[in-house]
Protein backbone atom coordinates (compact mmCIF):
# COMPACT_ATOMS: atom_id res chain seq x y z
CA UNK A 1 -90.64 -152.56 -19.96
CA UNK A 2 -89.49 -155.99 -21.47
CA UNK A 3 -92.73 -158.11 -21.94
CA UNK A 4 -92.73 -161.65 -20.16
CA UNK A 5 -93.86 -163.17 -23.60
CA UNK A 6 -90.42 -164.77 -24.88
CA UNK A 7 -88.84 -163.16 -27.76
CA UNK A 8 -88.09 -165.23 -30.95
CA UNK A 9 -84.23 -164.64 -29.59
CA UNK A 10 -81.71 -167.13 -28.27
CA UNK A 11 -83.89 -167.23 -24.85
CA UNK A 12 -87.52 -166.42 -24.03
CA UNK A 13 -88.97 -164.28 -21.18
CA UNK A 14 -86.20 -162.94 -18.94
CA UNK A 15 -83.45 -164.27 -20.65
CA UNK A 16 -81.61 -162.69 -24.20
CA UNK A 17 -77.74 -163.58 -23.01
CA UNK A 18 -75.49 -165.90 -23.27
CA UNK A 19 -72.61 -165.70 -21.21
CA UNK A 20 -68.79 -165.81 -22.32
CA UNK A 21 -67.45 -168.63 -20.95
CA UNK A 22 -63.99 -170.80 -21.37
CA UNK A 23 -65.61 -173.37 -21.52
CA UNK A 24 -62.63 -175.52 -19.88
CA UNK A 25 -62.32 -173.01 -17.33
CA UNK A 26 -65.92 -173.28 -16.43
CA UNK A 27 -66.04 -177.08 -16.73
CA UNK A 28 -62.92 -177.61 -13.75
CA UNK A 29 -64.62 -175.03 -11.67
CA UNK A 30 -67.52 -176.76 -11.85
CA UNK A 31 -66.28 -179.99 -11.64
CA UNK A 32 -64.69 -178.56 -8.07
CA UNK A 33 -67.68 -178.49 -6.93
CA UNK A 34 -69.48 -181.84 -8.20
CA UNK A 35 -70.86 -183.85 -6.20
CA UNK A 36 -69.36 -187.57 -4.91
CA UNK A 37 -71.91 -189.51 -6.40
CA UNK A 38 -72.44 -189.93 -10.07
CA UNK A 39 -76.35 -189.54 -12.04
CA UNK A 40 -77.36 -192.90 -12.55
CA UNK A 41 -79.75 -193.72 -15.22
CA UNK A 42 -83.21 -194.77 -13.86
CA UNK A 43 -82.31 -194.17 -10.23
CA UNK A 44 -85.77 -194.20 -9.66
CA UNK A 45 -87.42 -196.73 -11.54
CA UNK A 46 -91.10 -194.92 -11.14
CA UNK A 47 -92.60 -196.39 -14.29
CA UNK A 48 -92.70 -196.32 -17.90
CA UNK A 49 -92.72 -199.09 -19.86
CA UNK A 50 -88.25 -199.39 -19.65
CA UNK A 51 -86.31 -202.34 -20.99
CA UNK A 52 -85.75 -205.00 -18.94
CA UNK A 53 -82.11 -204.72 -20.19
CA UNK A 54 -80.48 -201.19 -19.01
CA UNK A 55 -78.45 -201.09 -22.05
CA UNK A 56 -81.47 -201.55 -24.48
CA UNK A 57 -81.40 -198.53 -27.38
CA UNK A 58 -83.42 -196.13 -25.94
CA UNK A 59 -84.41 -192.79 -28.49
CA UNK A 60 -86.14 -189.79 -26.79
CA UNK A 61 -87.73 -187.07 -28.47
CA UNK A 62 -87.11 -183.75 -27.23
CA UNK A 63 -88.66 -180.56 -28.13
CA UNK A 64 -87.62 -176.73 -27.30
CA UNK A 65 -87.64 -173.49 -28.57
CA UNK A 66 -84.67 -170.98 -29.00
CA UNK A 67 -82.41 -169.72 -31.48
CA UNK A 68 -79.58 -170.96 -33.02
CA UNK A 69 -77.23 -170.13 -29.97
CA UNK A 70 -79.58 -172.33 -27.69
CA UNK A 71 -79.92 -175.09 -30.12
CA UNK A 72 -76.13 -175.30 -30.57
CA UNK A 73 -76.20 -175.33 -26.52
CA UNK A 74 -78.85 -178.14 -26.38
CA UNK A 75 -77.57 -180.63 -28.73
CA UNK A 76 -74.14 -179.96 -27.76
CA UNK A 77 -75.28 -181.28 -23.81
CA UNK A 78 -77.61 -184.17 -25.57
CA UNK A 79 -74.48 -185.02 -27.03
CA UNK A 80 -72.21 -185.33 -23.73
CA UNK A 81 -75.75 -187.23 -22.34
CA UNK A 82 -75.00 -190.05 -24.89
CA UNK A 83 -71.51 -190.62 -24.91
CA UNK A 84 -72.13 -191.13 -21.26
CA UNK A 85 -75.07 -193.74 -21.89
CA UNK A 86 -74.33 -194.43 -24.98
CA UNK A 87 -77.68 -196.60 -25.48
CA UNK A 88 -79.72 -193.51 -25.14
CA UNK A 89 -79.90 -191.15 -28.27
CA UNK A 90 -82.04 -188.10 -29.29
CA UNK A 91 -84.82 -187.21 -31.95
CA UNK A 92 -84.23 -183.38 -31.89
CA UNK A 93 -86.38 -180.62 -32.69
CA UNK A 94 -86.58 -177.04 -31.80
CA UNK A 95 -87.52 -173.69 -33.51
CA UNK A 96 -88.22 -170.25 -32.73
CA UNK A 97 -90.64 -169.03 -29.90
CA UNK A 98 -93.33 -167.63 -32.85
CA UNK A 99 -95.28 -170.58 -33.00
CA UNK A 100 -93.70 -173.58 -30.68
CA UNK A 101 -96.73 -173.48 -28.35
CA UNK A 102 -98.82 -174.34 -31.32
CA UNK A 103 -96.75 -176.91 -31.97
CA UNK A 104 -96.56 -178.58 -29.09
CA UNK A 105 -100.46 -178.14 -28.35
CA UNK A 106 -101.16 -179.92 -32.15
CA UNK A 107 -98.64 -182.38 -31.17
CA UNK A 108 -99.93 -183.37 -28.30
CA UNK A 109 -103.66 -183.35 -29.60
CA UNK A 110 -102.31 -185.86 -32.67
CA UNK A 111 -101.28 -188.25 -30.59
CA UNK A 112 -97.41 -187.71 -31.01
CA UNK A 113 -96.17 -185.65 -28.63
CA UNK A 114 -92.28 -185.26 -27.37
CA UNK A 115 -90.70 -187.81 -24.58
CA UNK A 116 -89.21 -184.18 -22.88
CA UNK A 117 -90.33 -180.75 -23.58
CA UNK A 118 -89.70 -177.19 -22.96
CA UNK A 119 -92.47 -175.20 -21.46
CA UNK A 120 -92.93 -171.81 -19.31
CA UNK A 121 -94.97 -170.74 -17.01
CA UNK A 122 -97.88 -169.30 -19.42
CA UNK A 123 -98.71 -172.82 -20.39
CA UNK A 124 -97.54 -175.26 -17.48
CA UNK A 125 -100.76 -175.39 -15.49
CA UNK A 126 -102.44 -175.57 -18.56
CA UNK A 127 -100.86 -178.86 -19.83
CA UNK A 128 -100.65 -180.19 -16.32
CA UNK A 129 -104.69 -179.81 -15.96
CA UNK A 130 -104.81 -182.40 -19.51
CA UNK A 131 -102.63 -184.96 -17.55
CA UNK A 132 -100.20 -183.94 -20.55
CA UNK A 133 -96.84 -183.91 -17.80
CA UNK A 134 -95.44 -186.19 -15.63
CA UNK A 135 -95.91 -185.46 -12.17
CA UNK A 136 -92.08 -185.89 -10.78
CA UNK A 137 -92.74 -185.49 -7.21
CA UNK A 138 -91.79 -189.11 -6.90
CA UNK A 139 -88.46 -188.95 -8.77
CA UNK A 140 -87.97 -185.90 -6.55
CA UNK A 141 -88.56 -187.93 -3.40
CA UNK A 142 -86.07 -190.68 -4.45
CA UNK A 143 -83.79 -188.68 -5.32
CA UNK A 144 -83.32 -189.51 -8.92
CA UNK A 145 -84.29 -185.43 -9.55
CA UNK A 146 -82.12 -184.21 -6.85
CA UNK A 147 -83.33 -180.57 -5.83
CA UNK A 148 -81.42 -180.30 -2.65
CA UNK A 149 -79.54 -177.43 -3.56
CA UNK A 150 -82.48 -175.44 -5.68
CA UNK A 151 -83.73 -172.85 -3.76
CA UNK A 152 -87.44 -174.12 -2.39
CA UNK A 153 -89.23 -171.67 -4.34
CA UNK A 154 -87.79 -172.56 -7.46
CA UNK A 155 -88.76 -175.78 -7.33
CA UNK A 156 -91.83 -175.19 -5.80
CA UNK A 157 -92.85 -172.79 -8.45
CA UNK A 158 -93.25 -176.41 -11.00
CA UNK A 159 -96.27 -177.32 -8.71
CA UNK A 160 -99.25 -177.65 -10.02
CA UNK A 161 -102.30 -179.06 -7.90
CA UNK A 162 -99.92 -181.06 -5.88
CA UNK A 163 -97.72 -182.22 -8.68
CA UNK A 164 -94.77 -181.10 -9.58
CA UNK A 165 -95.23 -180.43 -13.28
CA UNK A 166 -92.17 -179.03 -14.77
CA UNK A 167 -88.69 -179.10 -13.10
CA UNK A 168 -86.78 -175.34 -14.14
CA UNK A 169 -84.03 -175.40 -16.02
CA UNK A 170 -82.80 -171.84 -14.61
CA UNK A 171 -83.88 -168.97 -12.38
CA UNK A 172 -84.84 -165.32 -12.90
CA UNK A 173 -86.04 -162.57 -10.61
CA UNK A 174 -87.86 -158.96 -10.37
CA UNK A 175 -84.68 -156.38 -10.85
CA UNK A 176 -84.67 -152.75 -10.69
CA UNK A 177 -81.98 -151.49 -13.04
CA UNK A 178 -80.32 -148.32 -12.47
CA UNK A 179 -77.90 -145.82 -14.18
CA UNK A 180 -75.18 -145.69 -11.93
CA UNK A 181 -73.22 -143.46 -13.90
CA UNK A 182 -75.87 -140.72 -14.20
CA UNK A 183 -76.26 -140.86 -10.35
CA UNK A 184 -72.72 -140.69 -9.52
CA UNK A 185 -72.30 -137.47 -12.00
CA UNK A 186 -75.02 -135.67 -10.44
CA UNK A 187 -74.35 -136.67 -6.93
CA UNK A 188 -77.34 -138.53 -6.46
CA UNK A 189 -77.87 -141.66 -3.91
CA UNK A 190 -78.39 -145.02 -5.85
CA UNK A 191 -82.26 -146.88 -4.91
CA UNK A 192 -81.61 -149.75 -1.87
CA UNK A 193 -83.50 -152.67 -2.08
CA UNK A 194 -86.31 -152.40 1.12
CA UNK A 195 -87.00 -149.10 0.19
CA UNK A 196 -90.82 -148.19 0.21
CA UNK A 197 -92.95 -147.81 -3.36
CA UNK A 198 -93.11 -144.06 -2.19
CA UNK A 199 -90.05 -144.14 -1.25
CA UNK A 200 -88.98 -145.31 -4.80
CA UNK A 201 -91.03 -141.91 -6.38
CA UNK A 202 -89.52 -139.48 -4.38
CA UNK A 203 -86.51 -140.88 -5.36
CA UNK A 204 -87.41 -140.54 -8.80
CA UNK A 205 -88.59 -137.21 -8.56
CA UNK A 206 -85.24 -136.20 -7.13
CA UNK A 207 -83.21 -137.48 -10.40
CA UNK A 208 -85.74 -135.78 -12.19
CA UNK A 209 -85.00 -132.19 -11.28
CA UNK A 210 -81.13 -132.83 -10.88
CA UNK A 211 -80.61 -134.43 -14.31
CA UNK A 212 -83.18 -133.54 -16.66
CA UNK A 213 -83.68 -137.63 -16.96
CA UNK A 214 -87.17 -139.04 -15.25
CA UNK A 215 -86.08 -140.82 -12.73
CA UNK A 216 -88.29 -143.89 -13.38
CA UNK A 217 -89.79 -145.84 -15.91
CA UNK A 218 -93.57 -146.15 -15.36
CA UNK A 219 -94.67 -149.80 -14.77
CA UNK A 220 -98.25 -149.42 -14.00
CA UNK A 221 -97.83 -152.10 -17.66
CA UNK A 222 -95.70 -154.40 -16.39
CA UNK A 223 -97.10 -157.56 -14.50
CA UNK A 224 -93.75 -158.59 -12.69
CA UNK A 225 -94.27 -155.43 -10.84
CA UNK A 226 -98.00 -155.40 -10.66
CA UNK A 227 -97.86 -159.14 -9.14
CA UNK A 228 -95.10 -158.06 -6.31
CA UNK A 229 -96.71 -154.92 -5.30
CA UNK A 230 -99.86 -157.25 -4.64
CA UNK A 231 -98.19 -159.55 -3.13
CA UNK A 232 -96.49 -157.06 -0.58
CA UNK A 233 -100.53 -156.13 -0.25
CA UNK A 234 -101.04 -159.70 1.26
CA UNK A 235 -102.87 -160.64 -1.89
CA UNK A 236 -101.62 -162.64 -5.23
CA UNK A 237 -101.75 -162.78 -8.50
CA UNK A 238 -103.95 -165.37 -9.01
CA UNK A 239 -106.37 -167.83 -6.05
CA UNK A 240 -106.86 -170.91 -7.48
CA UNK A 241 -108.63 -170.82 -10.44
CA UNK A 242 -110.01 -167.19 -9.38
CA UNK A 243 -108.28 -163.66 -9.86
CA UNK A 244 -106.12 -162.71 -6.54
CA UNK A 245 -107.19 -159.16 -6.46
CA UNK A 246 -109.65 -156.59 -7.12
CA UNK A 247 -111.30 -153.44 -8.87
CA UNK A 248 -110.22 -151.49 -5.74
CA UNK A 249 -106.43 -153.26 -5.75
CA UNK A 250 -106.01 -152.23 -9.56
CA UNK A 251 -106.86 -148.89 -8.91
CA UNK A 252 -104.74 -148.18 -6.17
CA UNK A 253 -101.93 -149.59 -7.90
CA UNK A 254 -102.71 -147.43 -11.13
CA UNK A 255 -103.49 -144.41 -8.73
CA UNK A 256 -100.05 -144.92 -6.95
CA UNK A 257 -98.40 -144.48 -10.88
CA UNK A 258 -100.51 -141.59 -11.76
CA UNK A 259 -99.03 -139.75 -8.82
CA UNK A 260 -95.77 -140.64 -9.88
CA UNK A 261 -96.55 -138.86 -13.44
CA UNK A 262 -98.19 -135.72 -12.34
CA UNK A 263 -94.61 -135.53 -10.18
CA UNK A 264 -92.83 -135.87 -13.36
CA UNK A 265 -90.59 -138.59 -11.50
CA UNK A 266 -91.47 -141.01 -14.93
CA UNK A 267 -91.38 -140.05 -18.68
CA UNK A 268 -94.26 -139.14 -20.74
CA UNK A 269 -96.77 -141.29 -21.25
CA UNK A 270 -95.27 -142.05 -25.14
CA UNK A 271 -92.24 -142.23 -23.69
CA UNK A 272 -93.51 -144.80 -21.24
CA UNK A 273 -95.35 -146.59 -24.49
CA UNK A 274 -91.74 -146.72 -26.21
CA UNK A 275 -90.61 -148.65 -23.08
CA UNK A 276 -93.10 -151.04 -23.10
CA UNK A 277 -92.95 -152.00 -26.75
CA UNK A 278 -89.34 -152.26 -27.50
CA UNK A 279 -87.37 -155.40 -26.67
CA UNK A 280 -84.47 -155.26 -23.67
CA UNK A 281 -81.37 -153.92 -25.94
CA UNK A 282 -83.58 -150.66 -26.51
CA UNK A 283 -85.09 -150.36 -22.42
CA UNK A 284 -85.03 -146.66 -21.55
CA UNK A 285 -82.33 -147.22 -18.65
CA UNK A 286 -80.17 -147.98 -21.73
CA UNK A 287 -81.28 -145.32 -24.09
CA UNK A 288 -80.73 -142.41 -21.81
CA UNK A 289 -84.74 -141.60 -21.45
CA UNK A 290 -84.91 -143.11 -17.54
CA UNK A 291 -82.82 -143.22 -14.62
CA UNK A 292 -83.93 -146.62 -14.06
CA UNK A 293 -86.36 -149.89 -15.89
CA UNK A 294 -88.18 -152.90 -14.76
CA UNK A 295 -86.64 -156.25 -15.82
CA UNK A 296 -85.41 -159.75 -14.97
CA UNK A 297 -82.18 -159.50 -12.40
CA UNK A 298 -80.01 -161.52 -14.98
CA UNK A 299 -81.13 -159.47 -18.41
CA UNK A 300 -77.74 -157.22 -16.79
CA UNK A 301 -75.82 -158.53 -19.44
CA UNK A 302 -77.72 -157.49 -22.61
CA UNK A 303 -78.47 -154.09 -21.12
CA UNK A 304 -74.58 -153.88 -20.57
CA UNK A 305 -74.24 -154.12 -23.84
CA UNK A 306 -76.44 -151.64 -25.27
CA UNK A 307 -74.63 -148.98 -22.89
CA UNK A 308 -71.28 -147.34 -21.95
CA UNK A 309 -72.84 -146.28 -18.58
CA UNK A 310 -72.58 -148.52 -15.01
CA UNK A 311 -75.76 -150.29 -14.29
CA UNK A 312 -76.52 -151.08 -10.75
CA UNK A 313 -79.57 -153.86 -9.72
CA UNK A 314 -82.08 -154.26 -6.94
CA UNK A 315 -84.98 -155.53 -5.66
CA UNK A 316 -87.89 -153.87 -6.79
CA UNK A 317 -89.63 -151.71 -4.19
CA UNK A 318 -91.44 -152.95 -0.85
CA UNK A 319 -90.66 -156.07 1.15
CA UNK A 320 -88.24 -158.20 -1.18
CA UNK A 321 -89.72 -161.17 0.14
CA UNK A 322 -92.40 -160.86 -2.04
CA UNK A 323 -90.26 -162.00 -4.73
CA UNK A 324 -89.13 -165.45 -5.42
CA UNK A 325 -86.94 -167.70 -7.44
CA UNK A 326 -89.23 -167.61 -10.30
CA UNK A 327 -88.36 -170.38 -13.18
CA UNK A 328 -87.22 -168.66 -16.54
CA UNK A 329 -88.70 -171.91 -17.92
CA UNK A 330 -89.53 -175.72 -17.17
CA UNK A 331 -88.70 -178.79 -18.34
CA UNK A 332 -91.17 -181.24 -18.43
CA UNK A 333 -91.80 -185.09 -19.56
CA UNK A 334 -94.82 -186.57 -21.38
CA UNK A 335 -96.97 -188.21 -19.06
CA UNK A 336 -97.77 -191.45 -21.77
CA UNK A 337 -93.97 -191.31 -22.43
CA UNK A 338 -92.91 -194.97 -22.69
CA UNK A 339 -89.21 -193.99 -21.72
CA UNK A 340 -90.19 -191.36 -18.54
CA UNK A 341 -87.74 -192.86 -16.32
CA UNK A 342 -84.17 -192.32 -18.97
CA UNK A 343 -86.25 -188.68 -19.67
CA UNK A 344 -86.45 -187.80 -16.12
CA UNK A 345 -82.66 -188.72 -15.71
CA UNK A 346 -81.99 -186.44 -19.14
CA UNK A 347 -83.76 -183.81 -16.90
CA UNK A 348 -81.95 -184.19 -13.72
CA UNK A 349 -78.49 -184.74 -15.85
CA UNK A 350 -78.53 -181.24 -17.65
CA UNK A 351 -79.78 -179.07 -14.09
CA UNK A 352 -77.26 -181.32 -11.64
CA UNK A 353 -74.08 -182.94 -13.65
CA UNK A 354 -71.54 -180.37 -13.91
CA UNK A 355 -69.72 -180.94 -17.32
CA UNK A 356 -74.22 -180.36 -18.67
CA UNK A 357 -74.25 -176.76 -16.78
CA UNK A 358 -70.77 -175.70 -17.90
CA UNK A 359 -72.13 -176.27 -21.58
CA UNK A 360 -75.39 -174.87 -20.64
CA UNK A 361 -73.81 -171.66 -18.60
CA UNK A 362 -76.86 -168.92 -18.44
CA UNK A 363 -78.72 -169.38 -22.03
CA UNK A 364 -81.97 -170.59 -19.96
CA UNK A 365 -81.20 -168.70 -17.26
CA UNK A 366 -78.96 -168.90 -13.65
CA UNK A 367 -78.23 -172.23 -13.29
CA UNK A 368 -81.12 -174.06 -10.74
CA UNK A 369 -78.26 -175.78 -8.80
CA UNK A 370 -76.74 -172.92 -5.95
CA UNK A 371 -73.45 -174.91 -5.70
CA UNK A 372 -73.19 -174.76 -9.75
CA UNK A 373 -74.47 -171.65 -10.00
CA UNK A 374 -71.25 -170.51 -7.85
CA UNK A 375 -68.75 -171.87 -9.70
CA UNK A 376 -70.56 -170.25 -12.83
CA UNK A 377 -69.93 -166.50 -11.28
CA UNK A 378 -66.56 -167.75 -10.11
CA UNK A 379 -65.32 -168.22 -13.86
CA UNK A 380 -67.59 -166.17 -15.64
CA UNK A 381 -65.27 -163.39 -18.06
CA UNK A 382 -68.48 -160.95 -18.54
CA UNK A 383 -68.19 -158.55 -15.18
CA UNK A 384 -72.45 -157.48 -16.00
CA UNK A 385 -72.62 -162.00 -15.80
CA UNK A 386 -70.76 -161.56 -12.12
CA UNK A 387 -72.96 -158.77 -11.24
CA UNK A 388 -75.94 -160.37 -12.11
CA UNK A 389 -75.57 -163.87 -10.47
CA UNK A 390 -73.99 -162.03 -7.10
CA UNK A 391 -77.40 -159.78 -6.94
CA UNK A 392 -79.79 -162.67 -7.30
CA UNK A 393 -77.78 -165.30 -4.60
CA UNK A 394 -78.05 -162.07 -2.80
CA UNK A 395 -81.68 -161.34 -3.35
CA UNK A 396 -82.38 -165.55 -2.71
CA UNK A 397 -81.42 -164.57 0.97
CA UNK A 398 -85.01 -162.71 1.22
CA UNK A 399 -86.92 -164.97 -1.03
CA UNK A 400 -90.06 -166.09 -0.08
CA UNK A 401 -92.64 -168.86 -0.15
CA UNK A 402 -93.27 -169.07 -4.74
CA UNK A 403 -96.71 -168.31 -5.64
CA UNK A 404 -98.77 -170.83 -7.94
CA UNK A 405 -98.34 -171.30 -11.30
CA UNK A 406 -100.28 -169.08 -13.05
CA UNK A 407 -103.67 -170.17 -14.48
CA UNK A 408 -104.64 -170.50 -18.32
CA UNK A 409 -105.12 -167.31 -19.51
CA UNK A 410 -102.25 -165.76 -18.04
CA UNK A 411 -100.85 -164.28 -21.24
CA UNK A 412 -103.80 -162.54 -22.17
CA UNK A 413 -104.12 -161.29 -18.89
CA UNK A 414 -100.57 -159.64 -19.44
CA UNK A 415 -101.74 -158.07 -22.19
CA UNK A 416 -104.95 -156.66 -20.62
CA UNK A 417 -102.87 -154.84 -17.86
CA UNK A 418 -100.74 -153.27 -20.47
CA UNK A 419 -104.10 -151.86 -22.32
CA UNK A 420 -105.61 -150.57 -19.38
CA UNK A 421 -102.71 -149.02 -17.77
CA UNK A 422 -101.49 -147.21 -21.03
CA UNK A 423 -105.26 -145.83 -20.82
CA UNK A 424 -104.46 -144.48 -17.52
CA UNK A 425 -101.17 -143.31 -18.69
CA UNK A 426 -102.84 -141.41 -21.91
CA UNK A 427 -105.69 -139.85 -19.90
CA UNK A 428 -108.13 -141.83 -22.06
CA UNK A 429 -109.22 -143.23 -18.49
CA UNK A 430 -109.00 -142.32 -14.99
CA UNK A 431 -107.64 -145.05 -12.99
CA UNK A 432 -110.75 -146.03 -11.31
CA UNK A 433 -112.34 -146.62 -15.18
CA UNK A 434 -109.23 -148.28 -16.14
CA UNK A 435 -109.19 -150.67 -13.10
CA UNK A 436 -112.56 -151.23 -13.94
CA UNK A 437 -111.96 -152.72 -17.89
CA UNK A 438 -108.66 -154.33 -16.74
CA UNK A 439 -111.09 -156.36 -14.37
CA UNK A 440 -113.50 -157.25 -16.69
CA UNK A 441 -111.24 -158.15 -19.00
CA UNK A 442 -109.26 -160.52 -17.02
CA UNK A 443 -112.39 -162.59 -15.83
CA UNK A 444 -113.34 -163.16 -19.54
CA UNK A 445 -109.58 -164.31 -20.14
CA UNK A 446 -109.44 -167.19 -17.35
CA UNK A 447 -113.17 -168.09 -17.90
């Protein structure tokens, strides 16, 4: 299973693709579907300390982190940002994922940090509790960060204590991945979103004794599908500052996996390991040692291209409300920022104009706005692309209500469940024991 921590790639958690775009195709489909009125710069006005004059030099500082792809992407819509307001320029800096949180954090201690930042969802509730973002909910209100056609939990899922912290610069979502080829050979039916967790193993168990592949990848490991099966439990992730679940949760949900192993309907537990540790071009769906893997909806395209085979996506098991529009990352503005109101409108320009998304296409994920997110799909040349934005506007008709932001300690928490499950999965622990050191663990993490 693909970690959530981001890879030092073109795109961090839930997002290693680019799509291939013509670029002028994609700019007049977009531009179809533009909106009447133009950004304007400073529509809101909230504060900051702004030239009088509107056409005063303005220079932001903006920080990200990517590869060279994403940097190309950035500077090239920084670039269209200027010659539109051509007082406003950019000090830009970016660099690989290994590191940029340490960055930001010792720029932000020292006094110096950047006007508009990148940030995910490891580390937004943790900046937002130092006062370190902006809280936007007032641009959002006056429209000068237009969200009217994000889907409500996207948005929401920037809120911190009331504020909305970070605004998301694209969308993921939970996605079963499937061998479609391998089913269709064997005469096997292909997994439907709504079907039950036990459901799912029987399934699994069936591909297992027709094709000689296990039928499932094992994610007792992986939080994405840790956090929906608890929320399809009526219980979350996190409660406030608190842990969402239990001793008694974890070892149900570890219980519910061991089945699934003793029924050989997932690999072996190395097997399983190999999964978990490799990155998404080497995910067992695509090597040929599962039927099927855990991953974000709109990784299709990189797992396309590590196969000859059809992939099919769905929901993961259970009640697909449980998932949401979850933000593949944020973009947020320094709260002592003396030019919040031109970085706010940077913000709103590169998620909302349509000439910033056609440059932008899918590097930081599905586009946030629905109507540009069409027109994306509409011209995109990569069928796995199609595939992937037509499953998740799909799945965004059973969305539900976004869950908070995860608390500080989140990553290590992550980590923890992949320890104690791959206990479980060796035998070094029963479930119950597992459960047990996964809990323990997790309250030292978020103390």
């Amino acid at each position: 299973m693909h970690p959530a921590t981001p890879p030092t790639t073109d795109a961090p958690a839930g997002r290693t693709h680019r799509t291939a775009l013509s670029r002028r195709r994609l700019v007049r489909g977009l531009l179809a579907v533009a909106v009447a009125a133009p950004l304007t710069l400073g529509a809101a006005a909230c504060g900051g300390d702004e030239p009088a004059d509107p056409n005063a030099p303005v220079k932001l500082s903006v920080f990200w982190w990517g590869g060279d792809a994403r940097a190309t992407l950035t500077e090239d819509v920084l670039a269209l940002y200027t010659r539109k307001h051509p007082n406003v320029t950019f000090e830009k800096t970016w660099q690989a994922n290994q590191g940029y949180f340490d960055k930001l954090a010792t720029l932000t201690a020292g006094g110096n940090p950047p006007d508009l930042f990148q940030i995910d969802d490891n580390y937004l509730a943790e900046y937002a509790a130092r006062n370190t973002t902006l809280d936007l909910t007032s641009y959002q209100s006056s429209g000068a960060i237009d969200t009217a056609k994000f889907p409500k939990s996207l948005w929401q899922y920037g809120v911190v204590d009331g504020k909305l912290a970070g605004l998301a610069a694209g969308e993921n979502t939970q996605g079963l991945v499937y061998n479609k080829t391998l089913l269709t050979r064997h005469g096997l039916p292909e997994p439907t979103t709504g079907m039950s967790w036990e459901q799912h193993i029987a399934w699994a168990e069936q591909v297992t004794r027709r094709t000689g592949v296990p039928g499932t990848q094992d994610p007792s490991a992986d939080y994405k599908a840790f956090w929906v099966w608890l929320r399809q439990q009526g219980k979350d992730l996190y409660d406030g500052t608190a842990l969402g679940f239990t001793a008694e949760d974890v070892t149900r949900w570890f219980e519910l996996w061991k089945g699934a192993r003793d029924r050989r309907a997932t690999p072996t537990a190395d097997m399983i390991h190999e999964g978990n540790a490799t990155d998404i071009t080497k995910q067992l769906v695509v090597t040929g040692k599962a039927a099927t893997s855990w991953v974000w909806a709109n990784q299709m395209p990189e797992l396309k291209k590590n196969t000859k085979d059809e992939l099919g996506v769905v929901a993961y098991p259970g009640d697909p409300s449980a998932q949401w529009a979850r933000a593949s990352m944020y973009w947020s503005v320094f709260r002592g920022s003396k030019h919040r109101d031109v970085a706010v409108d940077v913000i709103n320009f590169m998620v909302n104009d349509p000439e910033a998304v056609a440059l932008l296409g899918t590097d930081r994920g599905l586009p946030s706005n629905l109507d540009l997110r069409a027109a994306v799909g509409e011209s995109a040349t990569d069928p796995a692309m199609k595939q992937s934005i037509a499953v998740e506007t799909e799945l965004a008709k059973t969305f539900g209500e976004s869950p908070q932001v995860p608390i500080k300690g989140h990553s290590k928490v992550r980590s923890e469940l992949i320890k104690a499950a791959e206990n479980a999965q060796y035998g070094r622990a029963t479930p119950a024991e597992a459960a047990q050191q996964f809990l323990a663990a997790c309250k030292s993490a978020i103390a």
